[in-house]
C-alpha atoms as a PDB file:
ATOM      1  CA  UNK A   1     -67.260 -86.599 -22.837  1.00  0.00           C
ATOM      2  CA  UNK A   2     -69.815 -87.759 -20.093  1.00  0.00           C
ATOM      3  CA  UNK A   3     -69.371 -90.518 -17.867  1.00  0.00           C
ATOM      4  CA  UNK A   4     -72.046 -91.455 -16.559  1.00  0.00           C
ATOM      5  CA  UNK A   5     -71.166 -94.982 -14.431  1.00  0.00           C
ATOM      6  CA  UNK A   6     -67.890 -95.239 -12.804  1.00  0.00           C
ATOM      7  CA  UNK A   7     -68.189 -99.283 -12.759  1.00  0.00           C
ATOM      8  CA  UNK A   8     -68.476-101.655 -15.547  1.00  0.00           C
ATOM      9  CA  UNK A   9     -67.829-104.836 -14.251  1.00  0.00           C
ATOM     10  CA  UNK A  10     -66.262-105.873 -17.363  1.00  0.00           C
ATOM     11  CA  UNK A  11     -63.150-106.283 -15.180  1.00  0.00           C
ATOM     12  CA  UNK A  12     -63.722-108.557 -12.448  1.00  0.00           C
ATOM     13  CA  UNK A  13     -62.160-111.404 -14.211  1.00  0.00           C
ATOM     14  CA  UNK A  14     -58.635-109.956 -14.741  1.00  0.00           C
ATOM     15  CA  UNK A  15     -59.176-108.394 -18.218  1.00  0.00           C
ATOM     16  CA  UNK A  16     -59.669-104.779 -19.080  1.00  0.00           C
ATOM     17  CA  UNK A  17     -60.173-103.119 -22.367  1.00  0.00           C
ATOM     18  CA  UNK A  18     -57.594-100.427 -24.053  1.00  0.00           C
ATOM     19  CA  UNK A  19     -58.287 -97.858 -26.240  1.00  0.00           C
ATOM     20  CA  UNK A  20     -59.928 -99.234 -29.206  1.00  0.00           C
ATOM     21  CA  UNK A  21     -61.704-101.828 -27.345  1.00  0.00           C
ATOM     22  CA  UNK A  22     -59.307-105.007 -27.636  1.00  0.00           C
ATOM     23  CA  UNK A  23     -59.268-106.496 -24.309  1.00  0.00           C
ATOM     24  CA  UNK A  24     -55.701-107.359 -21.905  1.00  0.00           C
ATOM     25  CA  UNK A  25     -54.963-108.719 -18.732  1.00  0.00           C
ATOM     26  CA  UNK A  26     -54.689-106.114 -15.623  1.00  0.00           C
ATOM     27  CA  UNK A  27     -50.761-107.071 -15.139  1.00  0.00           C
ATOM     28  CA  UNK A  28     -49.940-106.712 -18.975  1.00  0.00           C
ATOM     29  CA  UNK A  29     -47.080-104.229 -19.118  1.00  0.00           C
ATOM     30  CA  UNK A  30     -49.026-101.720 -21.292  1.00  0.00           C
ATOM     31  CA  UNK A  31     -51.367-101.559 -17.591  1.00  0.00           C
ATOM     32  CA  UNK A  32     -48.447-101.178 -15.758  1.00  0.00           C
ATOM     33  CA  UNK A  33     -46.983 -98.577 -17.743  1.00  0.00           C
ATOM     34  CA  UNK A  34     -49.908 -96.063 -18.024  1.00  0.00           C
ATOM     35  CA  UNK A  35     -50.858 -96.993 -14.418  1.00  0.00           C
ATOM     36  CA  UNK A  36     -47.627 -95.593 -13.333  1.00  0.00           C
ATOM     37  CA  UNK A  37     -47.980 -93.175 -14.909  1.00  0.00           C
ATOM     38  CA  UNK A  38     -51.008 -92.333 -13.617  1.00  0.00           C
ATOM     39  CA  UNK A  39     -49.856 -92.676 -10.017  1.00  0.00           C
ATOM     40  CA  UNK A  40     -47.338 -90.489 -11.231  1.00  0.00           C
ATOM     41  CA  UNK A  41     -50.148 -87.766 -11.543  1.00  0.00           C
ATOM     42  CA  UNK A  42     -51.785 -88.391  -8.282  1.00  0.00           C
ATOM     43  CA  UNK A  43     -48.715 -88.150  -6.575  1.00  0.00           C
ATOM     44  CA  UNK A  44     -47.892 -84.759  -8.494  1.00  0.00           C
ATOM     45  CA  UNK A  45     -51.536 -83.352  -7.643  1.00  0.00           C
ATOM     46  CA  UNK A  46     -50.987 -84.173  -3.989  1.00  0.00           C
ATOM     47  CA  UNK A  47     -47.424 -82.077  -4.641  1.00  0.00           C
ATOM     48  CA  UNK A  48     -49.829 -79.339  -5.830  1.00  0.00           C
ATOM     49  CA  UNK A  49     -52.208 -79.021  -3.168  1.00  0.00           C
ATOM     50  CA  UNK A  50     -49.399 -78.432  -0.850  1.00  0.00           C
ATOM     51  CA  UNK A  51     -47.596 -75.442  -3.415  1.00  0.00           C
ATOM     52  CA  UNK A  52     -48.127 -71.786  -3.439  1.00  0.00           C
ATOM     53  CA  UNK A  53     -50.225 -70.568  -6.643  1.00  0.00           C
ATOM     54  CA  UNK A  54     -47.624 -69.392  -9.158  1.00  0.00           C
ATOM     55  CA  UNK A  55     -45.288 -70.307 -12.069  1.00  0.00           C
ATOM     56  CA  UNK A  56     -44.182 -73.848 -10.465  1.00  0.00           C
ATOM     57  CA  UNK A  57     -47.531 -74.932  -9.422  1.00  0.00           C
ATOM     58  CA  UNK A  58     -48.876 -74.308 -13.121  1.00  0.00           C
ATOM     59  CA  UNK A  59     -46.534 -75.929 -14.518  1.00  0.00           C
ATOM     60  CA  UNK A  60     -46.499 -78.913 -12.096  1.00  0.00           C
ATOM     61  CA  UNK A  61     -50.884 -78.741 -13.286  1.00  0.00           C
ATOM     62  CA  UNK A  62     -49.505 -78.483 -17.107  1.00  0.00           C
ATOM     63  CA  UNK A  63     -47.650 -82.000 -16.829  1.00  0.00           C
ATOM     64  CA  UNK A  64     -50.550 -83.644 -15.269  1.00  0.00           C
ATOM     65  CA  UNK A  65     -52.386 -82.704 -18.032  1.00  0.00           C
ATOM     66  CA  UNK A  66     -49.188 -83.762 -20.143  1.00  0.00           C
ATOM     67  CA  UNK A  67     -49.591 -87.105 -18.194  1.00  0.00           C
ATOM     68  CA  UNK A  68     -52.844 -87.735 -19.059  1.00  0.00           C
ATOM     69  CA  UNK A  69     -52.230 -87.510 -23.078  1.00  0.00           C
ATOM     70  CA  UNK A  70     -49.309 -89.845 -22.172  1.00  0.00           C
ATOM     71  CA  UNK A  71     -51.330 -92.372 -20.215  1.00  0.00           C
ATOM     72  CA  UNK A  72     -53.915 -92.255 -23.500  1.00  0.00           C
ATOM     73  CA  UNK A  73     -50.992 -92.843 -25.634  1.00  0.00           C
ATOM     74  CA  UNK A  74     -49.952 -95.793 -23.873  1.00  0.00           C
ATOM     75  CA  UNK A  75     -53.354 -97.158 -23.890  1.00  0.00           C
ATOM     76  CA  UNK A  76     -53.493 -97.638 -27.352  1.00  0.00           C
ATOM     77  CA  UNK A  77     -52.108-100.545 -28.929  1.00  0.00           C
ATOM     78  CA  UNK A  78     -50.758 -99.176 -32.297  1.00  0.00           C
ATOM     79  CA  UNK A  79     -50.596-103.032 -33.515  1.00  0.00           C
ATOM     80  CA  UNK A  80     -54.355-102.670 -33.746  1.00  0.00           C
ATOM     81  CA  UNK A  81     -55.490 -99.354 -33.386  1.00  0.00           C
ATOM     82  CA  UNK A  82     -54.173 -95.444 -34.559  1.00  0.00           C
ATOM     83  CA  UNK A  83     -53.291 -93.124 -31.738  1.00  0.00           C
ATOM     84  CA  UNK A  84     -55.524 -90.269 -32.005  1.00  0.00           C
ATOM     85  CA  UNK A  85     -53.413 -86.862 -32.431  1.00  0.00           C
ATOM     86  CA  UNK A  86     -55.473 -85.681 -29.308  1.00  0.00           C
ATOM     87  CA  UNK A  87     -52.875 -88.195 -27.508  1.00  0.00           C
ATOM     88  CA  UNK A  88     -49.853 -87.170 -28.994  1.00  0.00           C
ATOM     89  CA  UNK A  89     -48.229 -84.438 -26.514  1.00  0.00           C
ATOM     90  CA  UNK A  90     -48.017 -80.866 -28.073  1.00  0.00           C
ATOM     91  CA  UNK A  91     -45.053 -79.516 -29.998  1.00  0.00           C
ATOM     92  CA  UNK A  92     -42.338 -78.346 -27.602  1.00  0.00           C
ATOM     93  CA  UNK A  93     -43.760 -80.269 -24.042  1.00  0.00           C
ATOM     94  CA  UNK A  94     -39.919 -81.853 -23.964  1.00  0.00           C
ATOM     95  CA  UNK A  95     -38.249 -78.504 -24.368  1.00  0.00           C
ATOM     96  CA  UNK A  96     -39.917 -76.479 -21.839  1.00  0.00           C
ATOM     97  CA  UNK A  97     -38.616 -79.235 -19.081  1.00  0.00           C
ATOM     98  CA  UNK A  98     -35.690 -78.311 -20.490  1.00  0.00           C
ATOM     99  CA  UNK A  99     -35.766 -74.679 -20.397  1.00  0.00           C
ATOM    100  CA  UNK A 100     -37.181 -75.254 -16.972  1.00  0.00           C
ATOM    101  CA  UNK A 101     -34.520 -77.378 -15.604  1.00  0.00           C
ATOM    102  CA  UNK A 102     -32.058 -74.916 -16.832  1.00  0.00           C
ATOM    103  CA  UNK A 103     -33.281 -71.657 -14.943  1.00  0.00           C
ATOM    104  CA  UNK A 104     -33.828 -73.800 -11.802  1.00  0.00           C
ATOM    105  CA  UNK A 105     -30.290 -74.609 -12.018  1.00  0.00           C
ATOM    106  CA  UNK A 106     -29.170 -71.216 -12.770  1.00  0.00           C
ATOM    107  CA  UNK A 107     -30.517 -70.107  -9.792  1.00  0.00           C
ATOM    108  CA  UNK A 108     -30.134 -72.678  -6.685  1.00  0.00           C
ATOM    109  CA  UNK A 109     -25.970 -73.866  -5.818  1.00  0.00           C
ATOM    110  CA  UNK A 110     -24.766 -75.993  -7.656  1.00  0.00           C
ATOM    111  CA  UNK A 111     -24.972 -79.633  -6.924  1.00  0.00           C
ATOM    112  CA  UNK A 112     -21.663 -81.183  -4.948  1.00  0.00           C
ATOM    113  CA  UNK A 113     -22.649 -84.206  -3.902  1.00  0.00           C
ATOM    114  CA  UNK A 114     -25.266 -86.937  -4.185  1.00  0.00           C
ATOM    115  CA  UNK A 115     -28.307 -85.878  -2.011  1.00  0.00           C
ATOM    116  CA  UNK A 116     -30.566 -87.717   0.401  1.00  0.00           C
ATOM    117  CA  UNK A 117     -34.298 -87.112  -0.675  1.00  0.00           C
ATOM    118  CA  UNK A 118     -36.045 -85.301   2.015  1.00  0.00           C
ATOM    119  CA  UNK A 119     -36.466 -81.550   2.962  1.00  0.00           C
ATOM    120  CA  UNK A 120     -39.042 -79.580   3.208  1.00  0.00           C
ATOM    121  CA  UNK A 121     -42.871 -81.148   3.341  1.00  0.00           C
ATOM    122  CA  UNK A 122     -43.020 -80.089  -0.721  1.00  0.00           C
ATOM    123  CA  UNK A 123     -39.528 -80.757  -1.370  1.00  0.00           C
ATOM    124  CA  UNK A 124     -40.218 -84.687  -0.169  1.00  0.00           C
ATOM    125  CA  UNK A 125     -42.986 -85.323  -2.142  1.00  0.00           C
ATOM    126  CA  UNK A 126     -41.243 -83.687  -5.232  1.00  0.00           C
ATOM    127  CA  UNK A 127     -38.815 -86.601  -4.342  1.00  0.00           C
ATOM    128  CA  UNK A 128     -41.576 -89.038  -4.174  1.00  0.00           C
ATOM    129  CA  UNK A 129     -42.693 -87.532  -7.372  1.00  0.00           C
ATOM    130  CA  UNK A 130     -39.485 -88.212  -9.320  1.00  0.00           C
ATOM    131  CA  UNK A 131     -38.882 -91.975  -8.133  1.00  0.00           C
ATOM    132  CA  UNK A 132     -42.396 -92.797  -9.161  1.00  0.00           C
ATOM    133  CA  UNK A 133     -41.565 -91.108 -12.754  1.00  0.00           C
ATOM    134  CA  UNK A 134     -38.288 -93.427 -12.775  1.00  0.00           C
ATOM    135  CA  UNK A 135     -40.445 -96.155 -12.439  1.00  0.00           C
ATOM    136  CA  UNK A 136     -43.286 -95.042 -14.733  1.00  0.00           C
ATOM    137  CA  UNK A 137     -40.111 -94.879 -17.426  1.00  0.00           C
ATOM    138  CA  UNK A 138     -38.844 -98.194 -16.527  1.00  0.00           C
ATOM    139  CA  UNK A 139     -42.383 -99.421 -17.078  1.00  0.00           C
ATOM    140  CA  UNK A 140     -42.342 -97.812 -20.598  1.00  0.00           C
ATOM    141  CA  UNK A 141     -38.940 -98.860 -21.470  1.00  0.00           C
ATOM    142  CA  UNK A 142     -39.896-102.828 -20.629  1.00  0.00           C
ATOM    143  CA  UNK A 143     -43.449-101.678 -22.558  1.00  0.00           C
ATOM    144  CA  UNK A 144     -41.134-100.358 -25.649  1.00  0.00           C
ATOM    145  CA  UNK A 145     -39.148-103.880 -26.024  1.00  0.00           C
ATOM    146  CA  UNK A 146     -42.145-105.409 -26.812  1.00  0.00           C
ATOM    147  CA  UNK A 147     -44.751-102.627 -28.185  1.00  0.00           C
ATOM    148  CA  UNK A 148     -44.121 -99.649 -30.235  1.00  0.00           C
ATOM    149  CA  UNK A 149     -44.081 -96.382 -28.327  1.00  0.00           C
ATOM    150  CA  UNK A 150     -43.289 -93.110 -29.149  1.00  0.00           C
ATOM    151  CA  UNK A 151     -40.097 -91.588 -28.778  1.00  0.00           C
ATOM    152  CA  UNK A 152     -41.481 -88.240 -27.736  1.00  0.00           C
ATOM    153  CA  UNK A 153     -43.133 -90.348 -24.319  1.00  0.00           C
ATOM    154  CA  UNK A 154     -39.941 -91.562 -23.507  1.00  0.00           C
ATOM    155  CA  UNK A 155     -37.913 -88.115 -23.785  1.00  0.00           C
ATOM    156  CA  UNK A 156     -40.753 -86.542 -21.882  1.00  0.00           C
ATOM    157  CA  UNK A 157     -40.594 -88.902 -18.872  1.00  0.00           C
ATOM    158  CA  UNK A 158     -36.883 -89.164 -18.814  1.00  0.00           C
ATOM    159  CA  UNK A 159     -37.156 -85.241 -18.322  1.00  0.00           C
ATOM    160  CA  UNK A 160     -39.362 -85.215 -16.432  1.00  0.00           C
ATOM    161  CA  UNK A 161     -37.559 -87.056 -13.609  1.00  0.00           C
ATOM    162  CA  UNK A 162     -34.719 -85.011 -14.372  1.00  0.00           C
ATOM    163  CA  UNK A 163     -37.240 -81.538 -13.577  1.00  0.00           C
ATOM    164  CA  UNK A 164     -38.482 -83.031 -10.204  1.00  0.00           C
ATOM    165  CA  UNK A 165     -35.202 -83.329  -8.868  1.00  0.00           C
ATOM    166  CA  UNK A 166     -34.502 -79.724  -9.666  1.00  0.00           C
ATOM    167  CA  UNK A 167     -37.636 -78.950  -8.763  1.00  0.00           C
ATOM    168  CA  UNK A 168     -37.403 -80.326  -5.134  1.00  0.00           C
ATOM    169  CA  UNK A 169     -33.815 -78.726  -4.637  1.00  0.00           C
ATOM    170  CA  UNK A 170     -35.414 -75.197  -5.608  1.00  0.00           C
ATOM    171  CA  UNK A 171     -38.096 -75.920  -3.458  1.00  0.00           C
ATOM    172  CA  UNK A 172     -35.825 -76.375  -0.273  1.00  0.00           C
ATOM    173  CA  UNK A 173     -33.795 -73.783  -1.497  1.00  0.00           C
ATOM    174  CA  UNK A 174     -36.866 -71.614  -1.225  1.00  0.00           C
ATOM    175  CA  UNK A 175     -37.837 -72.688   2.069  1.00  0.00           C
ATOM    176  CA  UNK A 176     -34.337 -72.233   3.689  1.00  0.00           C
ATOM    177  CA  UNK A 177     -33.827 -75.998   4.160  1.00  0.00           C
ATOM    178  CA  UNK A 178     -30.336 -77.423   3.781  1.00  0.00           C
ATOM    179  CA  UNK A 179     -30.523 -80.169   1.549  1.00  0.00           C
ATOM    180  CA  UNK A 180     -28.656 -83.884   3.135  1.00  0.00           C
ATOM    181  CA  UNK A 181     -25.900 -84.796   1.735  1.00  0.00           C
ATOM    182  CA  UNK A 182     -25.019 -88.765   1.521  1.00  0.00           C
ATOM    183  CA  UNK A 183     -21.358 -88.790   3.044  1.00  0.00           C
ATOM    184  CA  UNK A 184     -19.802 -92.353   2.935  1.00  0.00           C
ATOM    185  CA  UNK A 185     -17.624 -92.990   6.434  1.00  0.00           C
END
């Protein structure tokens, strides 16, 4: 695909067009949700700038990628138009969070408490990270009581959220930063 012009102009007046051309307001939930989502991925790409190359950075790259097939997803209205199968997420995206999640947790303490996000420098954006994927799924979710949506984009964001935190606890764990706990007095 070549893009050639970054600007269209088409949306100065409050109105952009979805996948398939039909045209929707820039606060329509459908926007909200797959601009979340992207934010999601910016955030997660600033996460990966600041990460060693290796297993966790890749895979951190591979939900981006993820992300983007998700944020073409929820650009199409399936009222009016098909979802193409190149944005349906692969076979199997869902269970590698899974598998993921599980190893992390094998291998940092076990969780005692409720923790205060922070850390080290990666470790807080992972945080970051995962409260801008709750809110990407809470966009979806309000999206879903109105629109159809896949079931497979709301496993995959619900796990994903559920990854980050692990993922920022391994990461302090790494560094040799005690994680806050919230004590009430």
């Amino acid at each position: 695909m070549k893009i050639s012009k970054v600007y269209t102009r088409t949306g100065d007046a409050g109105q952009t067009s979805l996948i398939g051309g039909h045209r929707v307001s820039k606060t329509h939930a459908r926007i909200e949700a797959y601009g979340t989502v992207d934010e999601l991925s910016a955030d997660l790409g600033m996460l990966a700038s600041f990460m060693k190359d290796g297993d966790d950075k890749t895979l951190i790259e591979r939900i981006q990628r993820n992300l983007f097939t998700l944020c073409s997803h929820l650009a199409t209205d399936q009222s009016k138009t098909i979802v193409a199968s190149a944005f349906t997420l692969p076979e199997g995206e869902v269970h590698i969070l899974e598998e993921e999640i599980d190893a992390i947790n094998q291998g940092i303490p076990p969780l005692n408490s409720f923790l205060l996000p922070g850390g080290s420098h990666e470790a807080a954006i992972c945080h970051v990270c995962r409260t801008v994927c709750r809110r990407a799924e809470r966009r979806i979710f309000a999206l879903a009581q109105t629109d159809k949506v896949n079931a497979e984009v709301l496993e995959y964001v619900n796990r994903l959220s559920d990854y980050l935190f692990v993922l920022a606890r391994k990461l302090n764990f790494i560094d040799g930063v005690r994680e806050k706990t919230w004590k009430t007095e």
